[in-house]
PDB file of N, CA and C in Angstrom:
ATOM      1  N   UNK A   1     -28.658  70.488 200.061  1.00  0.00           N
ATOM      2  CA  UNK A   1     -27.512  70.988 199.306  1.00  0.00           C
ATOM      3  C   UNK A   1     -27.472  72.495 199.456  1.00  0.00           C
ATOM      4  N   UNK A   2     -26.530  73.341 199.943  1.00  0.00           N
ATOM      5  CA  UNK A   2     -25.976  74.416 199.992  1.00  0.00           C
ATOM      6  C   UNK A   2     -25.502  75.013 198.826  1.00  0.00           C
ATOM      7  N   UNK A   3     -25.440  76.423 198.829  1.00  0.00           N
ATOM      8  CA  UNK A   3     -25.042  77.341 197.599  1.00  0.00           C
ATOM      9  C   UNK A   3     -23.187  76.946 197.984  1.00  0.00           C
ATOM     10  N   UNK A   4     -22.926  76.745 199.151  1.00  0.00           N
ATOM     11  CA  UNK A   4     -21.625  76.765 199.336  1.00  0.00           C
ATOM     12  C   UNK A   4     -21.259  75.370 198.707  1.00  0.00           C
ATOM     13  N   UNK A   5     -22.000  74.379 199.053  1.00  0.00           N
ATOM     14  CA  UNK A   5     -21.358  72.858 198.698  1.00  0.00           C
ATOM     15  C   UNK A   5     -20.862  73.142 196.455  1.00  0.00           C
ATOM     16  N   UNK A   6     -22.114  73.625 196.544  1.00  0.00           N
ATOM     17  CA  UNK A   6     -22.229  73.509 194.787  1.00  0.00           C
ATOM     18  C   UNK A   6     -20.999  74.867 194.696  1.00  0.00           C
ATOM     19  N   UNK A   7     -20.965  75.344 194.952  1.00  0.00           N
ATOM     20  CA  UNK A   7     -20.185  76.491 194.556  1.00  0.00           C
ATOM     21  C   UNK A   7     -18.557  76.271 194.755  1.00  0.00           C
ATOM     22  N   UNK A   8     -18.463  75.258 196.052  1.00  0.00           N
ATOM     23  CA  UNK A   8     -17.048  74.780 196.079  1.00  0.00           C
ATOM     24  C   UNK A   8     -16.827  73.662 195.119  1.00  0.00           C
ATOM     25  N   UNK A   9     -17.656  73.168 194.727  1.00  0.00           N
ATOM     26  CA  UNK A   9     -17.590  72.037 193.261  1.00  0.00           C
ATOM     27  C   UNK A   9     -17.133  72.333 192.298  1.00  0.00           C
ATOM     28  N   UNK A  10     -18.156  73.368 191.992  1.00  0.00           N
ATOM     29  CA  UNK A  10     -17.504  73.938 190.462  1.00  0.00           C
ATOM     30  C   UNK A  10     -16.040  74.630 190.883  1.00  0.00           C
ATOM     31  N   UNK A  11     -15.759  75.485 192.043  1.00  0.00           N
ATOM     32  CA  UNK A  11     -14.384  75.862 191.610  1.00  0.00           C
ATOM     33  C   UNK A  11     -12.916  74.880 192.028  1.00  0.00           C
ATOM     34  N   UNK A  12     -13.398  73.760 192.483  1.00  0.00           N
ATOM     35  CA  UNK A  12     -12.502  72.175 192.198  1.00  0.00           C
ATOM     36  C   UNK A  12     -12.423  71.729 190.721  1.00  0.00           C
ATOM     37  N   UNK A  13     -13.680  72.056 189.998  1.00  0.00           N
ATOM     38  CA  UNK A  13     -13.776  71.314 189.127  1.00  0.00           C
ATOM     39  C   UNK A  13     -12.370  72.596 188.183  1.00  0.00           C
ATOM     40  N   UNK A  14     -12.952  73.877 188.085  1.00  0.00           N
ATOM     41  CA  UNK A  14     -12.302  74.504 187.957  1.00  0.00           C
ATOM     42  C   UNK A  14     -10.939  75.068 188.093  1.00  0.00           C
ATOM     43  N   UNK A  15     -10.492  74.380 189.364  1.00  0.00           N
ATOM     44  CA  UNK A  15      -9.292  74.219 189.431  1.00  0.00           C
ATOM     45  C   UNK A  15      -8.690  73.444 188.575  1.00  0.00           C
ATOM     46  N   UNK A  16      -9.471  72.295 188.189  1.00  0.00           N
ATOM     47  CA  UNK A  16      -8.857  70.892 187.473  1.00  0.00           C
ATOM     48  C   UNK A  16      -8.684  71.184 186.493  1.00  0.00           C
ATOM     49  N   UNK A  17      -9.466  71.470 185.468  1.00  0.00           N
ATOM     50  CA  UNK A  17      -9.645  72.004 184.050  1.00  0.00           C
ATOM     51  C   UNK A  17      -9.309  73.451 183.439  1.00  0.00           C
ATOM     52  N   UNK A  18      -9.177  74.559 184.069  1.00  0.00           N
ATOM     53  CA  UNK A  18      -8.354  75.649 183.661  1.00  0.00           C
ATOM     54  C   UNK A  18      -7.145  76.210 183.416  1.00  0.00           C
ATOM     55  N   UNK A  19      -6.341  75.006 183.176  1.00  0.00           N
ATOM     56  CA  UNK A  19      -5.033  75.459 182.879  1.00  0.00           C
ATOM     57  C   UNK A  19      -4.448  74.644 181.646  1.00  0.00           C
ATOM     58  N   UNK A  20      -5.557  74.058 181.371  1.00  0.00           N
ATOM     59  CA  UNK A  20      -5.460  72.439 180.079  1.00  0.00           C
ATOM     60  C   UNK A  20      -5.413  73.646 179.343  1.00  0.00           C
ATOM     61  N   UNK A  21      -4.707  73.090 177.898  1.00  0.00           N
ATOM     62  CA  UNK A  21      -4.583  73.164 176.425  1.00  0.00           C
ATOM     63  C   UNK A  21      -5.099  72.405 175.733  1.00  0.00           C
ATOM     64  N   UNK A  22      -4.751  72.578 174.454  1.00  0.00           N
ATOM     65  CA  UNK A  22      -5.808  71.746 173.625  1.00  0.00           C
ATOM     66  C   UNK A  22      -5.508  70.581 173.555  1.00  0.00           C
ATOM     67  N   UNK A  23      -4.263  69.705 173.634  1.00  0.00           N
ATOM     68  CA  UNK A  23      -4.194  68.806 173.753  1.00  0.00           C
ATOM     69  C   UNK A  23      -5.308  67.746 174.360  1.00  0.00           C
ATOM     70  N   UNK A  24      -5.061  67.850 175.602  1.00  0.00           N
ATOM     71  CA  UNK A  24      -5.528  67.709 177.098  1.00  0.00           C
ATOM     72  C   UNK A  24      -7.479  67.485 177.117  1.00  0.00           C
ATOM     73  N   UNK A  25      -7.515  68.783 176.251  1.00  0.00           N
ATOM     74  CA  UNK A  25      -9.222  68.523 175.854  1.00  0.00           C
ATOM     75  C   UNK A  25      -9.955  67.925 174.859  1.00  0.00           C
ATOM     76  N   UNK A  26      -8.694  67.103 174.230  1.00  0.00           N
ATOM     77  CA  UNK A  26      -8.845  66.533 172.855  1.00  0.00           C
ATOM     78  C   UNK A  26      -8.632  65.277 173.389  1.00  0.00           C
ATOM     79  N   UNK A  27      -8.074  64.579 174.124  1.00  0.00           N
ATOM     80  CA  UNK A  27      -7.783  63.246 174.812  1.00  0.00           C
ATOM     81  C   UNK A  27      -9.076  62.804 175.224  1.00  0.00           C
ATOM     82  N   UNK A  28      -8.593  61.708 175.814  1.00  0.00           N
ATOM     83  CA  UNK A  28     -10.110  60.709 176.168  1.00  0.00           C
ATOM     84  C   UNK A  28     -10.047  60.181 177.627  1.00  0.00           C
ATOM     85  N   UNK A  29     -10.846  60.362 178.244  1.00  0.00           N
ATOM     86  CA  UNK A  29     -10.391  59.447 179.707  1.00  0.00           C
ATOM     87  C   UNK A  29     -10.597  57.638 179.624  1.00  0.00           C
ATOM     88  N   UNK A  30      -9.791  57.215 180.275  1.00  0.00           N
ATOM     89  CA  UNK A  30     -10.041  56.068 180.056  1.00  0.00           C
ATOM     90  C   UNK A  30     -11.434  55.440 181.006  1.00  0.00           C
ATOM     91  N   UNK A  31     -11.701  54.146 179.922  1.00  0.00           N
ATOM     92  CA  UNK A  31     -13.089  53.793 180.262  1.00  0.00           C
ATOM     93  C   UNK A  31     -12.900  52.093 180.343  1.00  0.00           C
ATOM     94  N   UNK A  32     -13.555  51.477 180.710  1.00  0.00           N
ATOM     95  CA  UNK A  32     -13.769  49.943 181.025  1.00  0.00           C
ATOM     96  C   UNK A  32     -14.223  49.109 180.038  1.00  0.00           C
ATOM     97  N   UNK A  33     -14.765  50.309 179.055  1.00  0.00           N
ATOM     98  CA  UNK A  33     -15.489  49.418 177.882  1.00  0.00           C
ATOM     99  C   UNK A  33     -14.564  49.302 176.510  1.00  0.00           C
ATOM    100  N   UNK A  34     -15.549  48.717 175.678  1.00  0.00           N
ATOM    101  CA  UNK A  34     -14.397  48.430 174.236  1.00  0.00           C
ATOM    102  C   UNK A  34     -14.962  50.321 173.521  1.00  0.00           C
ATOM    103  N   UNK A  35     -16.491  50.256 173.618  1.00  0.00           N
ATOM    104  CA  UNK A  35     -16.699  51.572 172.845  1.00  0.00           C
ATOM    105  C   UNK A  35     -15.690  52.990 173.193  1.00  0.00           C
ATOM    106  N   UNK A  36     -15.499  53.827 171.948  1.00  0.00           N
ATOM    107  CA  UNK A  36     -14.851  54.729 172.001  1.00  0.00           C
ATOM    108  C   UNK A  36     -15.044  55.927 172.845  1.00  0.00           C
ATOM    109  N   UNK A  37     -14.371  56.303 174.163  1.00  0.00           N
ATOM    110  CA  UNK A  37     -15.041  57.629 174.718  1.00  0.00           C
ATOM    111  C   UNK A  37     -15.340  58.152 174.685  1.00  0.00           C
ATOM    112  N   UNK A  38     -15.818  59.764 174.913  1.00  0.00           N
ATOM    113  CA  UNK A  38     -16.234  61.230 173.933  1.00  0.00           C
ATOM    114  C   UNK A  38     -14.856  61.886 174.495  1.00  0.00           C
ATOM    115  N   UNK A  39     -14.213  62.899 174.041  1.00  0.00           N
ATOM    116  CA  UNK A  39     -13.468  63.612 174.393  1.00  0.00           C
ATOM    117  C   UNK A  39     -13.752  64.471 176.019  1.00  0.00           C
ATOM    118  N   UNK A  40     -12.595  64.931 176.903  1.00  0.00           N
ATOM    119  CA  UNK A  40     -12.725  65.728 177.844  1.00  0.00           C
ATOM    120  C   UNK A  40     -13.568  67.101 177.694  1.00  0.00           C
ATOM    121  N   UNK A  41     -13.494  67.149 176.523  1.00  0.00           N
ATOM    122  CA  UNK A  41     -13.991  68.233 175.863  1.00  0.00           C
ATOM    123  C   UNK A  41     -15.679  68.314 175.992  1.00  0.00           C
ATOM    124  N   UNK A  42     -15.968  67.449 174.904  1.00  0.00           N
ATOM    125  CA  UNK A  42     -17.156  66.580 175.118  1.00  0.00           C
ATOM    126  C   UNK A  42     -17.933  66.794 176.093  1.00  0.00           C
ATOM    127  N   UNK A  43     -17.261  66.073 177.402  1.00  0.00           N
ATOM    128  CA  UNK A  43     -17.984  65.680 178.623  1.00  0.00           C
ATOM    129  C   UNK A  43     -18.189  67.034 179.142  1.00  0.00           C
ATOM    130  N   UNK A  44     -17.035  67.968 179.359  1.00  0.00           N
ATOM    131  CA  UNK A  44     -17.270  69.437 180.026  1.00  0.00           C
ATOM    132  C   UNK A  44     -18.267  69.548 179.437  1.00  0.00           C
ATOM    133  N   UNK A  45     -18.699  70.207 178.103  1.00  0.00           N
ATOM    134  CA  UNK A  45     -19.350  70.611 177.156  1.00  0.00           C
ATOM    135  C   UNK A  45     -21.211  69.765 177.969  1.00  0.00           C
ATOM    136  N   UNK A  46     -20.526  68.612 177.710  1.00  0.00           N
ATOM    137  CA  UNK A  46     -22.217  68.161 178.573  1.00  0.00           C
ATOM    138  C   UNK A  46     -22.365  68.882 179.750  1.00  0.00           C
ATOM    139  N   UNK A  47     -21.735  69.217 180.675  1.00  0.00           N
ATOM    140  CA  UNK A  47     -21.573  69.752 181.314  1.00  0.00           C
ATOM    141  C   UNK A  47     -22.249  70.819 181.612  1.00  0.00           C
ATOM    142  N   UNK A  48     -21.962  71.705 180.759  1.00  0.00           N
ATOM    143  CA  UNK A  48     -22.046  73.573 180.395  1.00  0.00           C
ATOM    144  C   UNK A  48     -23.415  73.016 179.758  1.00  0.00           C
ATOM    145  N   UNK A  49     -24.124  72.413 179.165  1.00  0.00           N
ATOM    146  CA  UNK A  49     -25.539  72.150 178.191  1.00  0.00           C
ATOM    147  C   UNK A  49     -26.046  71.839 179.810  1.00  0.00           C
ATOM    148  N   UNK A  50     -26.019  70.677 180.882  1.00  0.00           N
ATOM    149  CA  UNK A  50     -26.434  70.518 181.993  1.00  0.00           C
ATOM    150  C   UNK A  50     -26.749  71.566 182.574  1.00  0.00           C
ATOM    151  N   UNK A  51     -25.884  72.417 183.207  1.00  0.00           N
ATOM    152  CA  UNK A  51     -26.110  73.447 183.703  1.00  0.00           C
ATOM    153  C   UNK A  51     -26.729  74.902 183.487  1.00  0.00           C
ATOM    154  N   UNK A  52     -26.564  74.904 181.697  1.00  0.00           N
ATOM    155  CA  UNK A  52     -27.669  76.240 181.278  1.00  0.00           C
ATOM    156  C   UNK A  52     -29.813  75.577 181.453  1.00  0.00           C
ATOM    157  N   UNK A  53     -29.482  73.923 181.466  1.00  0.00           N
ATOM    158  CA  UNK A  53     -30.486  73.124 181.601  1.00  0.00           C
ATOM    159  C   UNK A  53     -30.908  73.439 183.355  1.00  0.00           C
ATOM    160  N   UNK A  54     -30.145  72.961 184.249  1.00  0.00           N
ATOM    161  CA  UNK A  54     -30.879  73.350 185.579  1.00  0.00           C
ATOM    162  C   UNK A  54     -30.873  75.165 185.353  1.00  0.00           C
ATOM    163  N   UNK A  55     -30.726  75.884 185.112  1.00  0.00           N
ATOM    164  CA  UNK A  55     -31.188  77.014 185.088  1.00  0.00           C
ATOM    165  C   UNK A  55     -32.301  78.197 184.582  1.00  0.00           C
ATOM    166  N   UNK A  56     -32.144  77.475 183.493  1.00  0.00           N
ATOM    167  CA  UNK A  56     -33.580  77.680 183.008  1.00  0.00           C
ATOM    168  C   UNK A  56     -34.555  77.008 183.590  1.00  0.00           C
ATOM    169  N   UNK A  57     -34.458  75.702 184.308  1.00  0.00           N
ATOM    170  CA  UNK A  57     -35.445  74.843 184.969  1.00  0.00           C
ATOM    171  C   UNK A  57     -35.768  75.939 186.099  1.00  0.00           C
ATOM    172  N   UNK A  58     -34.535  76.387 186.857  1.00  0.00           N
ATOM    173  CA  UNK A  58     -35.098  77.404 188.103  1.00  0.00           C
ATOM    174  C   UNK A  58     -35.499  78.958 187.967  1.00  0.00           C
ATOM    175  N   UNK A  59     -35.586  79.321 186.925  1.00  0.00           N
ATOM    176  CA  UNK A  59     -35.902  79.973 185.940  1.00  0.00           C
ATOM    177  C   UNK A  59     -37.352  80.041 185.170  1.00  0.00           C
ATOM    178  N   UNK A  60     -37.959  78.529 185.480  1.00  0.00           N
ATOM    179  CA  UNK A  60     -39.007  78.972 184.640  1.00  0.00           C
ATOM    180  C   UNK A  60     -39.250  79.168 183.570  1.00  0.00           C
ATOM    181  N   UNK A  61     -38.284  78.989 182.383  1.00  0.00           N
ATOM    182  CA  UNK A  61     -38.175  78.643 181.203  1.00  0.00           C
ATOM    183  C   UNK A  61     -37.670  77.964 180.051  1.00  0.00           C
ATOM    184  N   UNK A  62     -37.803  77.719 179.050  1.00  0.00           N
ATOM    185  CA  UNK A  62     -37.503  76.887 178.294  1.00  0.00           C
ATOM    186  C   UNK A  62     -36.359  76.387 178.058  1.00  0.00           C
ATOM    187  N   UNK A  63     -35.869  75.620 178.203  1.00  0.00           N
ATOM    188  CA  UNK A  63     -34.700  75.456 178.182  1.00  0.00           C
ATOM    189  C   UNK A  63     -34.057  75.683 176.356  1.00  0.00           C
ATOM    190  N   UNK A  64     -32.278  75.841 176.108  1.00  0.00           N
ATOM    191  CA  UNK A  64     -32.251  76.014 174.748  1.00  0.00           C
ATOM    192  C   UNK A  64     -30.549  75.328 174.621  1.00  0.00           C
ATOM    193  N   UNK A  65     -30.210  75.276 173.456  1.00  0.00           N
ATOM    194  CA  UNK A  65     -29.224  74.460 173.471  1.00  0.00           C
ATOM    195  C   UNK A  65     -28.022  75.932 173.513  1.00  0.00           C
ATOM    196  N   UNK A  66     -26.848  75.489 174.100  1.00  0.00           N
ATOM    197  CA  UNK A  66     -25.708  76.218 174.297  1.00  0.00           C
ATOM    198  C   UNK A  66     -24.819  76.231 172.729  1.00  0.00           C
ATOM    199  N   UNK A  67     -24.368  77.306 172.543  1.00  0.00           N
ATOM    200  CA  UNK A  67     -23.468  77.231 171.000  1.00  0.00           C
ATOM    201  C   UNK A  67     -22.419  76.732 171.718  1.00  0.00           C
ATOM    202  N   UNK A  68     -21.791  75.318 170.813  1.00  0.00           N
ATOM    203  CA  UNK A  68     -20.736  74.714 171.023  1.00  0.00           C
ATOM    204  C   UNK A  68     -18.939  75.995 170.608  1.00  0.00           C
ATOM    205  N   UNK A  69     -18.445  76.593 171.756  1.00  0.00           N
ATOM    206  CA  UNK A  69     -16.904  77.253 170.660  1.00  0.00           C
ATOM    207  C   UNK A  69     -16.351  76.989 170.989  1.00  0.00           C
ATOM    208  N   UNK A  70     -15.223  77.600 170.913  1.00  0.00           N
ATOM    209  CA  UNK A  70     -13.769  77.031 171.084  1.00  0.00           C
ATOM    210  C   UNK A  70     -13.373  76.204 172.299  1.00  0.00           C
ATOM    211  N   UNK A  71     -12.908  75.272 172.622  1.00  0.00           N
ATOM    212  CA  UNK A  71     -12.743  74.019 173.884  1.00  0.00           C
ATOM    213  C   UNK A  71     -12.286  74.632 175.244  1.00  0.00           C
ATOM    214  N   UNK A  72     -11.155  76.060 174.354  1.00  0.00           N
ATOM    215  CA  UNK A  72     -10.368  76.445 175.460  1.00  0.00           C
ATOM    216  C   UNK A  72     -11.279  77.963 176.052  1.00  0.00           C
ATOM    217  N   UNK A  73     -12.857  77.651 176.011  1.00  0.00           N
ATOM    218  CA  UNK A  73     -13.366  78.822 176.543  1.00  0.00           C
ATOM    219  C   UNK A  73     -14.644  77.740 177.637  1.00  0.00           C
ATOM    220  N   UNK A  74     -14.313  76.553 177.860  1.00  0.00           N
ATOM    221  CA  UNK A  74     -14.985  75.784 178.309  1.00  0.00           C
ATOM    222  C   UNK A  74     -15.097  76.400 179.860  1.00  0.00           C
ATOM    223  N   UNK A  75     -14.192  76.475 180.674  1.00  0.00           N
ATOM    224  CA  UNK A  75     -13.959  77.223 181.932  1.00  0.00           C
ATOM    225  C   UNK A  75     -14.936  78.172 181.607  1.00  0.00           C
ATOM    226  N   UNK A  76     -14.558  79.136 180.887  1.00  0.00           N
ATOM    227  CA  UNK A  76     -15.265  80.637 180.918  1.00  0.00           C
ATOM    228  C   UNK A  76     -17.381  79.918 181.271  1.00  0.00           C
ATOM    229  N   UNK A  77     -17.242  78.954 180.134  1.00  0.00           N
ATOM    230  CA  UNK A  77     -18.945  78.813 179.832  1.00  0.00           C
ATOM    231  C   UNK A  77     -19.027  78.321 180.868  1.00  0.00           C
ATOM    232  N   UNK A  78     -18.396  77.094 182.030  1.00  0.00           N
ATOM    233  CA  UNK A  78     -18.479  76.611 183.294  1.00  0.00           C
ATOM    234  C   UNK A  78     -19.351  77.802 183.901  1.00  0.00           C
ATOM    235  N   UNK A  79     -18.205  78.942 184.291  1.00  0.00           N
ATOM    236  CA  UNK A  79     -18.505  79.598 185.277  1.00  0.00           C
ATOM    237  C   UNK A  79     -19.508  80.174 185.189  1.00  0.00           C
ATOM    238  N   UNK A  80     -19.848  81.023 183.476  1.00  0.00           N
ATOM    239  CA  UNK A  80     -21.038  81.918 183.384  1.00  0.00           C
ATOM    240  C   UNK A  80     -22.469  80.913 183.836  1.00  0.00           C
ATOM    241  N   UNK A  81     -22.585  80.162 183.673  1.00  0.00           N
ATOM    242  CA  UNK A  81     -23.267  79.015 184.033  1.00  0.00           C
ATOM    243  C   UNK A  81     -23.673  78.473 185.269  1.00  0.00           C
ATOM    244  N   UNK A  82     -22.753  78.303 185.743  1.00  0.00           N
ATOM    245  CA  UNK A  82     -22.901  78.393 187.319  1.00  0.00           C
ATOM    246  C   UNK A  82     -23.427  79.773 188.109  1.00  0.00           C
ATOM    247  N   UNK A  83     -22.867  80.442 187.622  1.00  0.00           N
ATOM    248  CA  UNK A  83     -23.380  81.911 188.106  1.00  0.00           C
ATOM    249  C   UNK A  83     -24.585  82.488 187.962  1.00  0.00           C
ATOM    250  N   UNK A  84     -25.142  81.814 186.684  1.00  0.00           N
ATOM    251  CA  UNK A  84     -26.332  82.077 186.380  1.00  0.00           C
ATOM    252  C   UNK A  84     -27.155  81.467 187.097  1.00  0.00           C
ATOM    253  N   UNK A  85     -27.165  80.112 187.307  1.00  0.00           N
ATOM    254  CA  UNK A  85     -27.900  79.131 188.434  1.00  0.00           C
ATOM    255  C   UNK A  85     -28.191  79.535 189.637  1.00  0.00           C
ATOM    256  N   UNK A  86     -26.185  79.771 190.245  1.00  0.00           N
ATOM    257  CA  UNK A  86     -26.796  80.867 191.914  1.00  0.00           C
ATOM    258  C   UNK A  86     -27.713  81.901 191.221  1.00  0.00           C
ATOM    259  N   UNK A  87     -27.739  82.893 190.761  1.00  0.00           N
ATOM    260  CA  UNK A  87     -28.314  83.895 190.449  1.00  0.00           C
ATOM    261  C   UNK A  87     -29.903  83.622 190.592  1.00  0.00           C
ATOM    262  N   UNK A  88     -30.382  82.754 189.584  1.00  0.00           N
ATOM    263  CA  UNK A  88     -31.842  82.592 189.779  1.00  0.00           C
ATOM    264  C   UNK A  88     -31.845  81.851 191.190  1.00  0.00           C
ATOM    265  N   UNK A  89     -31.590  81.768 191.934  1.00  0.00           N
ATOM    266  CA  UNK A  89     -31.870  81.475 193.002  1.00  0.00           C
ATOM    267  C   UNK A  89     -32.352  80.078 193.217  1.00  0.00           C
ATOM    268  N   UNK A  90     -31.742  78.842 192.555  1.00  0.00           N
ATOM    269  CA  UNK A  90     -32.341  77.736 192.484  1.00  0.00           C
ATOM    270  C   UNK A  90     -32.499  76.949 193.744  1.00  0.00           C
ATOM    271  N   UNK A  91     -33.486  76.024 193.478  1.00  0.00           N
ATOM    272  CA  UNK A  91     -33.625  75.860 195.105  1.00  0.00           C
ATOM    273  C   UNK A  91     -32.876  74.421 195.473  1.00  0.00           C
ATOM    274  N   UNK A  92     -32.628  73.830 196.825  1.00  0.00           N
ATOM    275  CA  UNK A  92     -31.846  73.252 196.861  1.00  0.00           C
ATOM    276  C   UNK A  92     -31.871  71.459 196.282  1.00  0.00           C
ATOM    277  N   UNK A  93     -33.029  71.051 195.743  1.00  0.00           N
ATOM    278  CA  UNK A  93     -32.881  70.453 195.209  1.00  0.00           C
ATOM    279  C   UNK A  93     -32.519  70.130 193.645  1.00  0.00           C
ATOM    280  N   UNK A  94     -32.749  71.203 193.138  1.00  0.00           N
ATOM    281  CA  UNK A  94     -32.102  71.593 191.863  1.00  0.00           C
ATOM    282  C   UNK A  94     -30.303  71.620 192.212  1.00  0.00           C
ATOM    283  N   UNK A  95     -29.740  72.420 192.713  1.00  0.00           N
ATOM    284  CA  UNK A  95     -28.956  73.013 193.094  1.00  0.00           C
ATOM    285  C   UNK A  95     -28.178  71.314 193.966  1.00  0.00           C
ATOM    286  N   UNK A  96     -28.863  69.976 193.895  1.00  0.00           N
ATOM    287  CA  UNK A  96     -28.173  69.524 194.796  1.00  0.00           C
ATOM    288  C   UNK A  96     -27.938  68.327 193.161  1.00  0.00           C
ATOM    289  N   UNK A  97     -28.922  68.190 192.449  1.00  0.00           N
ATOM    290  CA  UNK A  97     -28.880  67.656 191.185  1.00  0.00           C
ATOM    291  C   UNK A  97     -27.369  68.242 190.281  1.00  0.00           C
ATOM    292  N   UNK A  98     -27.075  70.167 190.422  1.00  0.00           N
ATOM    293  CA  UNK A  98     -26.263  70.107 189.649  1.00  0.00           C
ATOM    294  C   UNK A  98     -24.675  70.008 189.771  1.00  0.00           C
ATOM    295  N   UNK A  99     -24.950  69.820 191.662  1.00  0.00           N
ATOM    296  CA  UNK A  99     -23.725  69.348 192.441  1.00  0.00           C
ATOM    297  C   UNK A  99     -23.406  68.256 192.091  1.00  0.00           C
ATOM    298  N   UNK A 100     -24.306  67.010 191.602  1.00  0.00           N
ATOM    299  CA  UNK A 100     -24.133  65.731 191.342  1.00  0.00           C
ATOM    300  C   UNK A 100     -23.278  65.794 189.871  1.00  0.00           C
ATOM    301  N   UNK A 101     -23.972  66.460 189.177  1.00  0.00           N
ATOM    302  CA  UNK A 101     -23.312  66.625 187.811  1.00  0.00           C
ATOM    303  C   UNK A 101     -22.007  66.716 187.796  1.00  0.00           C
ATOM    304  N   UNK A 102     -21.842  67.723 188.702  1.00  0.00           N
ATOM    305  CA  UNK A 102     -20.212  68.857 188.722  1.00  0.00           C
ATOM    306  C   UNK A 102     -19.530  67.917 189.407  1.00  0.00           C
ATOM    307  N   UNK A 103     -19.650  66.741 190.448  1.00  0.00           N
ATOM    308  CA  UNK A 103     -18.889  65.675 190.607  1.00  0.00           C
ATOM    309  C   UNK A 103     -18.815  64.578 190.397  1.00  0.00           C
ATOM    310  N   UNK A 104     -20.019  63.814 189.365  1.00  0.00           N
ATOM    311  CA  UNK A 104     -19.569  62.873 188.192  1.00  0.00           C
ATOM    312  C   UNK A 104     -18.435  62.931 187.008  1.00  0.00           C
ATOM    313  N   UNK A 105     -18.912  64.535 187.191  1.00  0.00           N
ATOM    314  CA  UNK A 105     -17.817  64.625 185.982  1.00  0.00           C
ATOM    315  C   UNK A 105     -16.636  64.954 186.312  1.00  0.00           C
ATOM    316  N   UNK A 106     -16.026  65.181 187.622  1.00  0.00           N
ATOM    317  CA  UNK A 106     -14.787  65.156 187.927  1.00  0.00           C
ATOM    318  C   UNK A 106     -14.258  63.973 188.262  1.00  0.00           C
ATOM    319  N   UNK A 107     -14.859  63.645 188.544  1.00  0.00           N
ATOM    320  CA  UNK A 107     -14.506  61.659 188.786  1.00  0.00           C
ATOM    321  C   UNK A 107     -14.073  61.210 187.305  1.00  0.00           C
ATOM    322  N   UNK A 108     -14.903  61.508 186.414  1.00  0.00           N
ATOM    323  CA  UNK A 108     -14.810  60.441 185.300  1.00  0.00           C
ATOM    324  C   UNK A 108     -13.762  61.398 184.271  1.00  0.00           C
ATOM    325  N   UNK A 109     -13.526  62.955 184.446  1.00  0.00           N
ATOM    326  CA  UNK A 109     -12.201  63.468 184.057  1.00  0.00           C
ATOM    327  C   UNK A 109     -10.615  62.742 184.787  1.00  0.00           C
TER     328      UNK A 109
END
């Protein structure tokens, strides 16, 4: 996995999700089952917790939980997040784990 593969992920994913309102992040994707979905919101949000998670992993430290705010700053936490990951320099199997992430969850948006 390449810094380029993961890096063109997130800004697909980013394309997809940065222009939503609140509506949009308050909805549910549809699912196969009877149980109730989590919101789009939600799932980004796992998302942004995933990714401060592989970073601290390449990092070398503890990992910590992300403050949940406002839905419509979800993009913003995407990116700082991602950036932080290239930054520590994660290596490519980390880095190929959080490619997987960043396109499960565009599938299932």
């Amino acid at each position: 996995m390449s810094v380029e593969s993961f890096a063109t992920g997130i800004e697909r994913l980013l394309n997809q999700v940065r222009h939503w309102e609140q509506a949009r992040w308050w909805s549910r994707p549809p699912v196969l089952t009877d149980r109730m979905p989590p919101t789009r919101a939600d799932l980004v949000f796992g998302l942004v917790q995933r990714l401060a998670d592989h970073g601290a992993d390449a990092e070398h430290r503890p990992r910590r939980e992300v403050p949940r705010q406002n839905d419509l700053i979800l993009p913003d936490q995407i990116r700082v997040m991602a950036d932080d990951l290239l930054a520590a320099g994660a290596p490519d199997d980390l880095l190929a784990r959080a490619a997987a992430d960043v396109d499960g969850l565009r599938t299932r948006l």
